[in-house]
Protein backbone atom coordinates (compact mmCIF):
# COMPACT_ATOMS: atom_id res chain seq x y z
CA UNK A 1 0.00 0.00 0.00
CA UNK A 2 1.31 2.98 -0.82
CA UNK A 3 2.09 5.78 2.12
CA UNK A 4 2.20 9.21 1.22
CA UNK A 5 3.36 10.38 4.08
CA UNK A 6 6.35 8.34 3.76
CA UNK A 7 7.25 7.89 0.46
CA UNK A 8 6.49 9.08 -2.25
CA UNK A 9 5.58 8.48 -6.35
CA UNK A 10 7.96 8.14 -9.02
CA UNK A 11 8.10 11.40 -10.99
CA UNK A 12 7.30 10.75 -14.94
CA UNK A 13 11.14 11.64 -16.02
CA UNK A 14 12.01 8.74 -12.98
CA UNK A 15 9.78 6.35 -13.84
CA UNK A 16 10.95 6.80 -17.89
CA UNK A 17 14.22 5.75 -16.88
CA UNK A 18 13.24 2.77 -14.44
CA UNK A 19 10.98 1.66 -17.53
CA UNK A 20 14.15 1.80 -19.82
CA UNK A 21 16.48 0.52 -17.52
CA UNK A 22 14.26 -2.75 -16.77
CA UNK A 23 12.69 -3.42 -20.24
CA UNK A 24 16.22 -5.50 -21.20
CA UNK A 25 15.15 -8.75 -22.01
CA UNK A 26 17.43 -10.71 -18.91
CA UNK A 27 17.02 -12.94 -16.86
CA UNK A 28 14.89 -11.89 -13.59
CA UNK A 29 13.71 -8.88 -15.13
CA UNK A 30 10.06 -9.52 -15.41
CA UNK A 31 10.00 -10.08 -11.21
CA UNK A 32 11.87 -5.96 -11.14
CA UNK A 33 9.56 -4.87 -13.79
CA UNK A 34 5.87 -6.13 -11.71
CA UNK A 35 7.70 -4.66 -8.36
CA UNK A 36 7.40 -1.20 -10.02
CA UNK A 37 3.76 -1.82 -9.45
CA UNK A 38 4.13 -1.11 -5.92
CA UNK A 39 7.40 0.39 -5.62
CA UNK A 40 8.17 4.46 -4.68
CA UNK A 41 10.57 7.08 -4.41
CA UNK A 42 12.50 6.49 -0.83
CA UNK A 43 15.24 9.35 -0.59
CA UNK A 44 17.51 10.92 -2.70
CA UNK A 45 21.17 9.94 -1.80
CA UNK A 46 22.39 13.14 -0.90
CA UNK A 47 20.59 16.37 -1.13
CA UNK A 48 21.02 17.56 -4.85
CA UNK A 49 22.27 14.78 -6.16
CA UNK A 50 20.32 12.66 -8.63
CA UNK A 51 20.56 9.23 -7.65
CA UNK A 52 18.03 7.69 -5.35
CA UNK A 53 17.10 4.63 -2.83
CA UNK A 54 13.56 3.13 -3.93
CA UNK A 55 11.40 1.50 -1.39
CA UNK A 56 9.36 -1.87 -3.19
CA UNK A 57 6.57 -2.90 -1.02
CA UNK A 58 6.78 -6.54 -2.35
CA UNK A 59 6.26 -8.70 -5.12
CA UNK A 60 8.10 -11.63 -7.34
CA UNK A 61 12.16 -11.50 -6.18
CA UNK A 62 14.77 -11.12 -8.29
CA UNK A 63 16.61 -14.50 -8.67
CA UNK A 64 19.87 -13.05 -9.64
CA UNK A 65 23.00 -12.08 -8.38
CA UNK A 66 22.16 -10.43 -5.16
CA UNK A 67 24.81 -9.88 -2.33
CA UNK A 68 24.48 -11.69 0.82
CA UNK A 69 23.25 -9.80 4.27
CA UNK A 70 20.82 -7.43 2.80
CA UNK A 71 23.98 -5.17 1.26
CA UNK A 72 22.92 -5.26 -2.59
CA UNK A 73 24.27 -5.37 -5.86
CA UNK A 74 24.38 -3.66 -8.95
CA UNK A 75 21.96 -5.77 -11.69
CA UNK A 76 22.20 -3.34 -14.61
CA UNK A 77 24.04 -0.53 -16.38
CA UNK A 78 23.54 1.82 -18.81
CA UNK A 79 26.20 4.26 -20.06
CA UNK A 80 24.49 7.62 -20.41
CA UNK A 81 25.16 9.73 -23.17
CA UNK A 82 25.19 13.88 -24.35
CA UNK A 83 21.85 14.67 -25.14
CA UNK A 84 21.35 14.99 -29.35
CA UNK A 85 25.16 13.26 -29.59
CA UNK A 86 26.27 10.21 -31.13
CA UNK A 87 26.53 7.63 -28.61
CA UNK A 88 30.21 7.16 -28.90
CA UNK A 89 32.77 7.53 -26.18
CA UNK A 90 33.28 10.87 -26.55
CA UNK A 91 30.19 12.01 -26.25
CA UNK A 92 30.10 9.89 -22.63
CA UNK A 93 28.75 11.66 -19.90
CA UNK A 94 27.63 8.83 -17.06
CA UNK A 95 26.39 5.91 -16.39
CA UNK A 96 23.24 4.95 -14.51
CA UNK A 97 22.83 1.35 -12.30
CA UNK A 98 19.94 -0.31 -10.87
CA UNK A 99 20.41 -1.80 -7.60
CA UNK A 100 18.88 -4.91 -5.78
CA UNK A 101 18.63 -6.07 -2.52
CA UNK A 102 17.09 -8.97 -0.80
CA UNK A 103 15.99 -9.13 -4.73
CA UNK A 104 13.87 -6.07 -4.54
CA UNK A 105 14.38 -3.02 -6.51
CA UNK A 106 16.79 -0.56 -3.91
CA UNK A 107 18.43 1.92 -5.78
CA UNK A 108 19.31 3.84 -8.78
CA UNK A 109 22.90 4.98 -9.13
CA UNK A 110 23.43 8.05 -11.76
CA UNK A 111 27.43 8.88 -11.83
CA UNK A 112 29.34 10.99 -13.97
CA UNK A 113 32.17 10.50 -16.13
CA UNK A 114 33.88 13.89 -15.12
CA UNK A 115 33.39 13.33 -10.90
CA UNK A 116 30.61 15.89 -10.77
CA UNK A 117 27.41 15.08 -9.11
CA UNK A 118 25.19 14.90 -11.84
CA UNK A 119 21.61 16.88 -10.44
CA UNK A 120 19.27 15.58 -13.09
CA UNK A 121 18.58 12.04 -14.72
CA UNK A 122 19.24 11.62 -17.77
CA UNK A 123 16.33 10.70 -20.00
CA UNK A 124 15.62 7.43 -21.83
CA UNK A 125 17.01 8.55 -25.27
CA UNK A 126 20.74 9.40 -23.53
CA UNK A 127 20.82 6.05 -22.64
CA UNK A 128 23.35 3.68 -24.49
């Protein structure tokens, strides 16, 4: 159920990118995709930074490779890309992860190329 006064809804631009990052065709990937059902916006990592910790009230687990003791791990990655550029390595910019734990959707990891903190997601079409 969801709790407003907890959590709250993805944003369109951050469920675009959970809905690009999960439509791969791997392994497990169904279970993460029917969690987004039920799953929110928990808290941003740090204040102004883009990447965020997603709470997932439930659902069909991820049968992958998950860390032991609740810590996660990193299931996908997309290399993130200028907007309007090429999508070749100079035109890199970031690259964005999905995290599980416990197989439930955690996290979503944005990082830079150049060590700044990027403040925006990038959008579906940047993706590589």
């Amino acid at each position: 159920m969801f709790r407003p006064n907890r959590y709250r809804r993805f944003r369109p631009d951050e469920r675009a990118l959970l809905d690009a990052l999960l439509s791969a065709d791997e392994p497990g990937f169904e279970a993460l995709r029917s969690q987004l059902d039920t799953a929110s916006y928990q808290a941003a990592w740090f204040p102004g930074g883009a990447s965020f910790d997603i709470h997932t009230e439930g659902g069909p687990r991820f049968r992958g490779a998950d860390a032991a003791d609740g810590v996660g791990a990193i299931v996908h990655a997309r290399d993130v890309f200028r907007g309007g550029s090429p999508k070749t390595p100079d035109h890199l910019i970031g690259t964005v992860f999905v995290w599980v734990t416990d197989g439930l959707l955690s996290a979503v990891e944005y990082q830079s190329v150049g060590g700044r903190v990027p403040a925006s997601l990038p959008s579906p079409a940047q993706l590589g």
